[in-house]
N, C-alpha and C. Protein backbone atom coordinates (compact mmCIF):
# COMPACT_ATOMS: atom_id res chain seq x y z
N UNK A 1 49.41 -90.31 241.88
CA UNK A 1 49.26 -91.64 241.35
C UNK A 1 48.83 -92.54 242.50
N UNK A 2 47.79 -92.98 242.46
CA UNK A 2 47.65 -94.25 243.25
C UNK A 2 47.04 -95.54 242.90
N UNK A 3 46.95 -96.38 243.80
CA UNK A 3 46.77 -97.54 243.69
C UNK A 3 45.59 -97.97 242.86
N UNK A 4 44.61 -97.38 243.04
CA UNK A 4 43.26 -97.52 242.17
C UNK A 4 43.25 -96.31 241.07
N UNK A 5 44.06 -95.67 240.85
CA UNK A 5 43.12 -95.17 239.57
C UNK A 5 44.47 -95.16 238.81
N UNK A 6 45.82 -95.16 238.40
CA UNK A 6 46.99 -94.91 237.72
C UNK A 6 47.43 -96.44 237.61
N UNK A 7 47.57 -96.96 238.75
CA UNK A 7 48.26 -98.03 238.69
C UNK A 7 47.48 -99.50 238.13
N UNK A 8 46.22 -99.29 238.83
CA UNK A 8 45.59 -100.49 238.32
C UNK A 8 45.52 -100.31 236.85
N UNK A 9 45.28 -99.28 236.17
CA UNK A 9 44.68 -98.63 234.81
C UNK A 9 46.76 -99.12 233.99
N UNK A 10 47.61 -99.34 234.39
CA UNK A 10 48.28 -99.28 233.42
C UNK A 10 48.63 -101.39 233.59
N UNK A 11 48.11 -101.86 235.05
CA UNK A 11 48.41 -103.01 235.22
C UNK A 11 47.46 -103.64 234.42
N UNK A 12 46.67 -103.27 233.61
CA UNK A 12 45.76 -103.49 232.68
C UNK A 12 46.29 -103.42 231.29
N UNK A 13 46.17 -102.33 231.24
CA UNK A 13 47.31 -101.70 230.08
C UNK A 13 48.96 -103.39 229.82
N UNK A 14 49.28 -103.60 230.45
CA UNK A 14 50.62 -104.81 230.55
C UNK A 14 49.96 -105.84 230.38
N UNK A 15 48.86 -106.43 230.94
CA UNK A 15 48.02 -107.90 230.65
C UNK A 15 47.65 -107.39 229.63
N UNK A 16 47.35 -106.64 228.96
CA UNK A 16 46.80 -106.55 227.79
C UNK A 16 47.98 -106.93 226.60
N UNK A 17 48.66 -105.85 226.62
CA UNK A 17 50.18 -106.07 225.89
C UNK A 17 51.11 -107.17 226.16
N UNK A 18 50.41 -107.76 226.70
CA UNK A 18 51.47 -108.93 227.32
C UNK A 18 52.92 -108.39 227.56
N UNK A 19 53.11 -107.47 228.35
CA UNK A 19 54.49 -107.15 228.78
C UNK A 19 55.31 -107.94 229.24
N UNK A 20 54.91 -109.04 230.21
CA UNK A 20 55.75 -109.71 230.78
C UNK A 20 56.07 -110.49 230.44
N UNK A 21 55.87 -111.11 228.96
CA UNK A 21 56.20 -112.21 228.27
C UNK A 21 56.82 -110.87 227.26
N UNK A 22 56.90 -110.34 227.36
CA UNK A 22 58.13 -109.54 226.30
C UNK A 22 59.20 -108.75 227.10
N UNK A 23 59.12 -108.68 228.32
CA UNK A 23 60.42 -108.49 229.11
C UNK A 23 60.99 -110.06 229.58
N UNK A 24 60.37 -110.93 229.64
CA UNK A 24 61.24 -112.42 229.66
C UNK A 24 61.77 -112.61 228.64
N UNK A 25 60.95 -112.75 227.13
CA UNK A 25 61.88 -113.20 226.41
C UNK A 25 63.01 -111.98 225.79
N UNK A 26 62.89 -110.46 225.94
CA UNK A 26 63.61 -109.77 225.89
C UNK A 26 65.24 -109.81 226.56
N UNK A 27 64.76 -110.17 227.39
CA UNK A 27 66.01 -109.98 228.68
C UNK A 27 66.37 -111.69 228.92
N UNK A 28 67.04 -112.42 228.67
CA UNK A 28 66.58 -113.53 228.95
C UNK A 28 68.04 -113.90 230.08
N UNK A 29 67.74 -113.41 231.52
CA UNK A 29 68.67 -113.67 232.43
C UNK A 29 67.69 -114.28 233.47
N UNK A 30 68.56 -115.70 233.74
CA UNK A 30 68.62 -116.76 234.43
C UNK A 30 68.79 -116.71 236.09
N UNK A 31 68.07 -116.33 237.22
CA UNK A 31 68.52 -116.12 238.50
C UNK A 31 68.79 -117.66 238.87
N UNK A 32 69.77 -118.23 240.02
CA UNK A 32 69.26 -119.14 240.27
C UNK A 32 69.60 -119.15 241.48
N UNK A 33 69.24 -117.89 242.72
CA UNK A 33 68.68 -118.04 243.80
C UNK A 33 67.31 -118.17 244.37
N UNK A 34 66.85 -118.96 245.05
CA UNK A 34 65.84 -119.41 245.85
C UNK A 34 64.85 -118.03 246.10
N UNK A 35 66.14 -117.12 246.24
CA UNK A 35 65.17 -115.69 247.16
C UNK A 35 64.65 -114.94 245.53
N UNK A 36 65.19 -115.36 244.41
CA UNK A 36 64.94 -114.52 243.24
C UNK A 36 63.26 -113.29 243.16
N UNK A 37 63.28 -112.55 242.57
CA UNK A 37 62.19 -111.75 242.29
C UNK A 37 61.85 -111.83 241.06
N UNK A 38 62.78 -112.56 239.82
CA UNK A 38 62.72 -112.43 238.70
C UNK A 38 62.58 -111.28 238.07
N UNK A 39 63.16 -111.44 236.71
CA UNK A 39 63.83 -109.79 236.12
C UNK A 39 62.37 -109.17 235.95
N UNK A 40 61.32 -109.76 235.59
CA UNK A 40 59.72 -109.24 235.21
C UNK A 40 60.12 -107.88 236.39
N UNK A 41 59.36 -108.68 237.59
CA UNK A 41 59.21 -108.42 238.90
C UNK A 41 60.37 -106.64 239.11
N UNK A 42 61.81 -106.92 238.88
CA UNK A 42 62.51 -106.18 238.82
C UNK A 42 62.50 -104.88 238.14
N UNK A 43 62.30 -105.10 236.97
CA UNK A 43 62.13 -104.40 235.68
C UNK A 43 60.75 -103.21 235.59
N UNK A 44 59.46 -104.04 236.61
CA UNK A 44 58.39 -103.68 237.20
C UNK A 44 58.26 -102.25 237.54
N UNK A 45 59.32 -103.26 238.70
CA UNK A 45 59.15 -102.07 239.74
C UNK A 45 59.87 -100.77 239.64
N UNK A 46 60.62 -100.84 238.64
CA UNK A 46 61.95 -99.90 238.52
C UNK A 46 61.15 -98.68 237.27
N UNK A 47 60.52 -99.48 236.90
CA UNK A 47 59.29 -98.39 235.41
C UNK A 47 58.07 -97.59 236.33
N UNK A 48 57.69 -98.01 237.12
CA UNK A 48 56.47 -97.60 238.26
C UNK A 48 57.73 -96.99 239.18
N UNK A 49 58.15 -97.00 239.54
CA UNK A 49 59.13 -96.07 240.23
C UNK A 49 59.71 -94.68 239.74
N UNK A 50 59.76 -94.95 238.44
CA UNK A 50 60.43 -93.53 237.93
C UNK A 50 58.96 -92.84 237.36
N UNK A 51 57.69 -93.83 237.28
CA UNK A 51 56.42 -93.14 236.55
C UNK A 51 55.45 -92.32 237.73
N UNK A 52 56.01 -92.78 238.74
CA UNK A 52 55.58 -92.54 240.25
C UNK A 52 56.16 -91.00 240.91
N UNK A 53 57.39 -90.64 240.19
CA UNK A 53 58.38 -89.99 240.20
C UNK A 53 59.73 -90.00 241.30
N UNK A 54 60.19 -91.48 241.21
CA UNK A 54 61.38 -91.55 242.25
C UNK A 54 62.55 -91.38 241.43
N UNK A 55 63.31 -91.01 241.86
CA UNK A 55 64.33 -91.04 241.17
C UNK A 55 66.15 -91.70 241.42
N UNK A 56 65.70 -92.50 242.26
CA UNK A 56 66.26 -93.77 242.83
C UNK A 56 65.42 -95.28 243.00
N UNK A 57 66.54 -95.72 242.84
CA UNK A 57 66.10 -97.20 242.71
C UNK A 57 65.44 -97.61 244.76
N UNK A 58 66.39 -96.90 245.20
CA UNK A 58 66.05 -96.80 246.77
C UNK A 58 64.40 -96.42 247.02
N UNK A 59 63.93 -96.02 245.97
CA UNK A 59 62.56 -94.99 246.43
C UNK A 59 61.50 -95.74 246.18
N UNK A 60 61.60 -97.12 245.81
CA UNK A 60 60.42 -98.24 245.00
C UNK A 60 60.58 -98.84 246.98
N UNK A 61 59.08 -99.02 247.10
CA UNK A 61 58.84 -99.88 248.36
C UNK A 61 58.83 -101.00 248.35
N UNK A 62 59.59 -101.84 247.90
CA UNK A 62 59.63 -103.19 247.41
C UNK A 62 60.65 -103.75 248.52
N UNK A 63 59.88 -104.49 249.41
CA UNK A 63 60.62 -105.63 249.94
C UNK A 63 61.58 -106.58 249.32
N UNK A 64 62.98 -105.80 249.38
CA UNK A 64 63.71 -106.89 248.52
C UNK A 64 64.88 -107.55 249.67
N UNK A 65 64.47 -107.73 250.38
CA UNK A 65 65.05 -107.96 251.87
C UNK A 65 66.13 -109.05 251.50
């Protein structure tokens, strides 16, 4: 899987479906730290992580510093 041919092809696939307006209003939790990633963002990375084949939440390269 990489960046240009899996990933862009499904980040297409989500603007299309409007995913991220159906995981906001799905989930509807409120961060209210400054550093937030928002649940989208979260939720993201955690579906491309296991489609990627990690099988920890540890295994997504996401700067969540």
């Amino acid at each position: 899987m990489t960046a240009y041919g899996g990933f862009s092809l499904l980040a297409l696939f989500f603007e299309k479906i409007k995913f991220r307006e159906c995981i906001e209003q799905a989930i509807a939790v409120q961060e209210i730290s400054p550093n937030s990633r928002g649940i989208y963002a979260k939720i993201l990375v955690y579906l491309l992580m296991i489609y990627a084949g990690g099988s920890r939440f540890s295994h997504s390269m996401y700067p969540w510093e």
